[in-house]
C-alpha atoms as a PDB file:
ATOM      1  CA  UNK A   1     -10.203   6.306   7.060  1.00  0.00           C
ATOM      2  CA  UNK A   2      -8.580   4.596  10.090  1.00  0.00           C
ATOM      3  CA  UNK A   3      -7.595   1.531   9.535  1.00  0.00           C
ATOM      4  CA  UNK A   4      -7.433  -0.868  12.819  1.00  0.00           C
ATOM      5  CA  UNK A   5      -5.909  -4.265  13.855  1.00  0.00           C
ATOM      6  CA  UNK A   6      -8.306  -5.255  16.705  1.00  0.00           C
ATOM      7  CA  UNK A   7      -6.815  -7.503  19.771  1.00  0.00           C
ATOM      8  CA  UNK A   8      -8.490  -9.014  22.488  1.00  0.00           C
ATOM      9  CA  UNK A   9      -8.254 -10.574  26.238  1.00  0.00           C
ATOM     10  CA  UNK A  10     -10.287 -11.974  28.242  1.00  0.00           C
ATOM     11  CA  UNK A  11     -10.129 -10.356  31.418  1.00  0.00           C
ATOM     12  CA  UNK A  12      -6.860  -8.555  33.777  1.00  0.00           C
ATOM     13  CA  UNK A  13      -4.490 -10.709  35.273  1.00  0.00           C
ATOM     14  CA  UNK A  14      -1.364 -10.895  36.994  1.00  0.00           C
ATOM     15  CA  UNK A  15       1.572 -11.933  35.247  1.00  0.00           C
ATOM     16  CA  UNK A  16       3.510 -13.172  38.521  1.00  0.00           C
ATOM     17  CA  UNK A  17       2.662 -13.974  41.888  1.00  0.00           C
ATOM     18  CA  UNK A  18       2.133 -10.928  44.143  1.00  0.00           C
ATOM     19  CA  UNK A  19       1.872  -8.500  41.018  1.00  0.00           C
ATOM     20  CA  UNK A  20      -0.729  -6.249  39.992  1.00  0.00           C
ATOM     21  CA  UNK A  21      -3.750  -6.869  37.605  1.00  0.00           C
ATOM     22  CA  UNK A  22      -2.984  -5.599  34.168  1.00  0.00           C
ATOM     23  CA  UNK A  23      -4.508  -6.172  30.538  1.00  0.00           C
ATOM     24  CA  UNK A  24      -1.860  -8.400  28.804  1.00  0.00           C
ATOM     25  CA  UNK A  25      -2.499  -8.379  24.499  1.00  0.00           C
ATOM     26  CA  UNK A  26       0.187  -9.600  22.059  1.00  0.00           C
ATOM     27  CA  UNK A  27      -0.099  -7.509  19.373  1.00  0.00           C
ATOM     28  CA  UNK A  28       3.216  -7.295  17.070  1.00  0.00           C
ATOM     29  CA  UNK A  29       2.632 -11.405  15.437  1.00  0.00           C
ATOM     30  CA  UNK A  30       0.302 -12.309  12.790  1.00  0.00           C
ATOM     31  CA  UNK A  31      -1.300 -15.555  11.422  1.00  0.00           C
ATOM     32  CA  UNK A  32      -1.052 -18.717  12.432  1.00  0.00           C
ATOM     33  CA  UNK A  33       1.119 -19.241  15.549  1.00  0.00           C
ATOM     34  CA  UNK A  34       2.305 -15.862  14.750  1.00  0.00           C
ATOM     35  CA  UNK A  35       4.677 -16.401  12.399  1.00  0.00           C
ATOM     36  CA  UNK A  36       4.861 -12.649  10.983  1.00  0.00           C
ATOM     37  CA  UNK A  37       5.140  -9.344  12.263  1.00  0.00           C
ATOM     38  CA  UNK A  38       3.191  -6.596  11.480  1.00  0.00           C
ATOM     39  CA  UNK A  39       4.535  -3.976   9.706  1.00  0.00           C
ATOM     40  CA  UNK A  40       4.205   0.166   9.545  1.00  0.00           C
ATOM     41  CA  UNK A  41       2.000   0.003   6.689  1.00  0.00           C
ATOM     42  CA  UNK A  42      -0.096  -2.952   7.715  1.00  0.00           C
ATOM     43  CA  UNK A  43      -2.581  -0.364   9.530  1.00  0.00           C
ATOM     44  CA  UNK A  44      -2.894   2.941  11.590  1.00  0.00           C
ATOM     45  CA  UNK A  45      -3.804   2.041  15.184  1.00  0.00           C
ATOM     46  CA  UNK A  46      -4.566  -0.889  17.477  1.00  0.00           C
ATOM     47  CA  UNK A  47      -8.140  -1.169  18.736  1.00  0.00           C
ATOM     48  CA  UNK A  48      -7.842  -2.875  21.919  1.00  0.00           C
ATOM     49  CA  UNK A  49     -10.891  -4.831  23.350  1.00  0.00           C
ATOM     50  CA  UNK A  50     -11.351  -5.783  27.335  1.00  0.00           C
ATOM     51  CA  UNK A  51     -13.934  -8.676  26.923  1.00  0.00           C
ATOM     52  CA  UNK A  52     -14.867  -8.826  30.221  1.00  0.00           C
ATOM     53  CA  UNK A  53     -15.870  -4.615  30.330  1.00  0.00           C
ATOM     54  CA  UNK A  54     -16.715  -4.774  26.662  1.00  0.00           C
ATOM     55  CA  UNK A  55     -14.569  -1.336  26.011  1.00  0.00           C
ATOM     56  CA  UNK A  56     -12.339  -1.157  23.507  1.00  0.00           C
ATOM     57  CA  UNK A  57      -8.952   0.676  23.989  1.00  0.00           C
ATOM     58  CA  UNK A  58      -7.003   3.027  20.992  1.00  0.00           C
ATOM     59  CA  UNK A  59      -3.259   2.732  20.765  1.00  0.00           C
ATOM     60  CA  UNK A  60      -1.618   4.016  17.395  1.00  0.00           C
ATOM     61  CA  UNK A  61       0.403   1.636  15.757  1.00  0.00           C
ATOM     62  CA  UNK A  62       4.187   3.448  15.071  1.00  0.00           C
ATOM     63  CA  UNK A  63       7.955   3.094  16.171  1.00  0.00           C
ATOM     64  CA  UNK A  64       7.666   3.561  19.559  1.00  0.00           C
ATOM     65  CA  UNK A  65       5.179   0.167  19.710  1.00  0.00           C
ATOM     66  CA  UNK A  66       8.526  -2.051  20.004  1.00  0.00           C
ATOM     67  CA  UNK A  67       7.496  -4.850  21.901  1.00  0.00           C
ATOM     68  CA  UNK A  68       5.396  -8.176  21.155  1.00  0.00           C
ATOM     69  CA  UNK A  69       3.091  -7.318  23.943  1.00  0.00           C
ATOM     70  CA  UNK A  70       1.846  -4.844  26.378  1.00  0.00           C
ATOM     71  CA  UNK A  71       0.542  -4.237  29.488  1.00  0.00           C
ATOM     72  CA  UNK A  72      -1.852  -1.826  29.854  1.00  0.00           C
ATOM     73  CA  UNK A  73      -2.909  -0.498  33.739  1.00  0.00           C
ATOM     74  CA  UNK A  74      -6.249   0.878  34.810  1.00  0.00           C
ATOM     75  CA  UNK A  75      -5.645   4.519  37.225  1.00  0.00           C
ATOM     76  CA  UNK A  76      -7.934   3.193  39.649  1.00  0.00           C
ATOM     77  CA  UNK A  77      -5.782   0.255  40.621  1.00  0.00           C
ATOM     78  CA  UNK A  78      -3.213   1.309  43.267  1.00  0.00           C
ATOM     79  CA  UNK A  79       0.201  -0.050  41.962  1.00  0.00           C
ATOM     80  CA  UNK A  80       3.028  -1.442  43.830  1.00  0.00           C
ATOM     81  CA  UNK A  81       5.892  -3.231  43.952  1.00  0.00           C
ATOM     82  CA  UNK A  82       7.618  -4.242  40.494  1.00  0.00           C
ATOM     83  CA  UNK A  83       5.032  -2.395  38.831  1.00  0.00           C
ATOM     84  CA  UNK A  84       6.030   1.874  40.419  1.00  0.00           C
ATOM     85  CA  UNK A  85       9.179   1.346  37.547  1.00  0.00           C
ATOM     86  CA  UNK A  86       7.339   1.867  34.647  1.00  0.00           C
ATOM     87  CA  UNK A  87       3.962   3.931  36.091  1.00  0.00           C
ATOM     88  CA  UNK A  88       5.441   6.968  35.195  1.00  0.00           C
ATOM     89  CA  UNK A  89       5.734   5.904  31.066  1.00  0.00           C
ATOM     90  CA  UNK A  90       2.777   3.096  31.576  1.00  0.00           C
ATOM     91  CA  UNK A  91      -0.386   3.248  29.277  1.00  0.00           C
ATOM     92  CA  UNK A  92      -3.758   3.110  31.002  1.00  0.00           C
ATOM     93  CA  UNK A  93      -6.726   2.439  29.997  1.00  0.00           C
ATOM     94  CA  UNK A  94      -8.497   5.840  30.534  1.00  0.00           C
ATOM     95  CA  UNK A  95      -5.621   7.024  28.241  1.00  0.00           C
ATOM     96  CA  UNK A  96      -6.583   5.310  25.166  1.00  0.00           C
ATOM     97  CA  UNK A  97      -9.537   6.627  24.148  1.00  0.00           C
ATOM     98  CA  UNK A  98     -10.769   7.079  20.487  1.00  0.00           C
ATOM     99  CA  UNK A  99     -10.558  11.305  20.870  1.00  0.00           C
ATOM    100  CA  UNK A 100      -7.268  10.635  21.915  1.00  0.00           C
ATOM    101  CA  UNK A 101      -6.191   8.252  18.923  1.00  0.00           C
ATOM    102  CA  UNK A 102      -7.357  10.866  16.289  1.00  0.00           C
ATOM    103  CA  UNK A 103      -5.432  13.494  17.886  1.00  0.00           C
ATOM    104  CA  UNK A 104      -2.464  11.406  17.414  1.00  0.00           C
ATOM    105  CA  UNK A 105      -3.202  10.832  13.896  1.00  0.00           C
END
């Protein structure tokens, strides 16, 4: 068994003017107005779901998740600017697939 905290957005977006589309999810509060954080044993992996594709996205929950949210890139965007820092260690969508998540766990 697998257990899964599932997160959604809407659609990509750019964070700041001139940047590059990304999918933005919060994903380390819970309840209302997010007033706790999740914790190691809370669950096993994050199922991540794109509304506007309708695909959902597999990123194991552990110690390297550190932030309160991520950004998650798609490889057939061309990325520039502010974004070429990170591409190297970025997570993209064709990435996080379910094969992928069970191979991790």
């Amino acid at each position: 068994m697998i257990r899964l905290q599932v997160k959604t957005t809407q659609k990509m977006r750019t964070i700041r003017e001139g940047g590059n589309p990304i999918y933005f999810f919060h994903i380390k509060r819970a309840g209302k107005n997010g007033v706790r954080f999740y914790s190691k044993n809370d669950f096993d992996a994050f199922a991540l779901v794109a509304l506007d594709r309708r695909e959902v996205y597999y990123l194991k929950f552990d110690e390297s998740v550190k932030a309160n949210s991520i950004c998650i890139r798609d490889k057939e965007v061309k990325y520039t600017a502010q974004a070429m820092g990170g591409i190297k260690n970025g997570l993209y969508l064709q990435d996080l697939t379910w094969e992928n998540l069970c191979k991790k766990l």
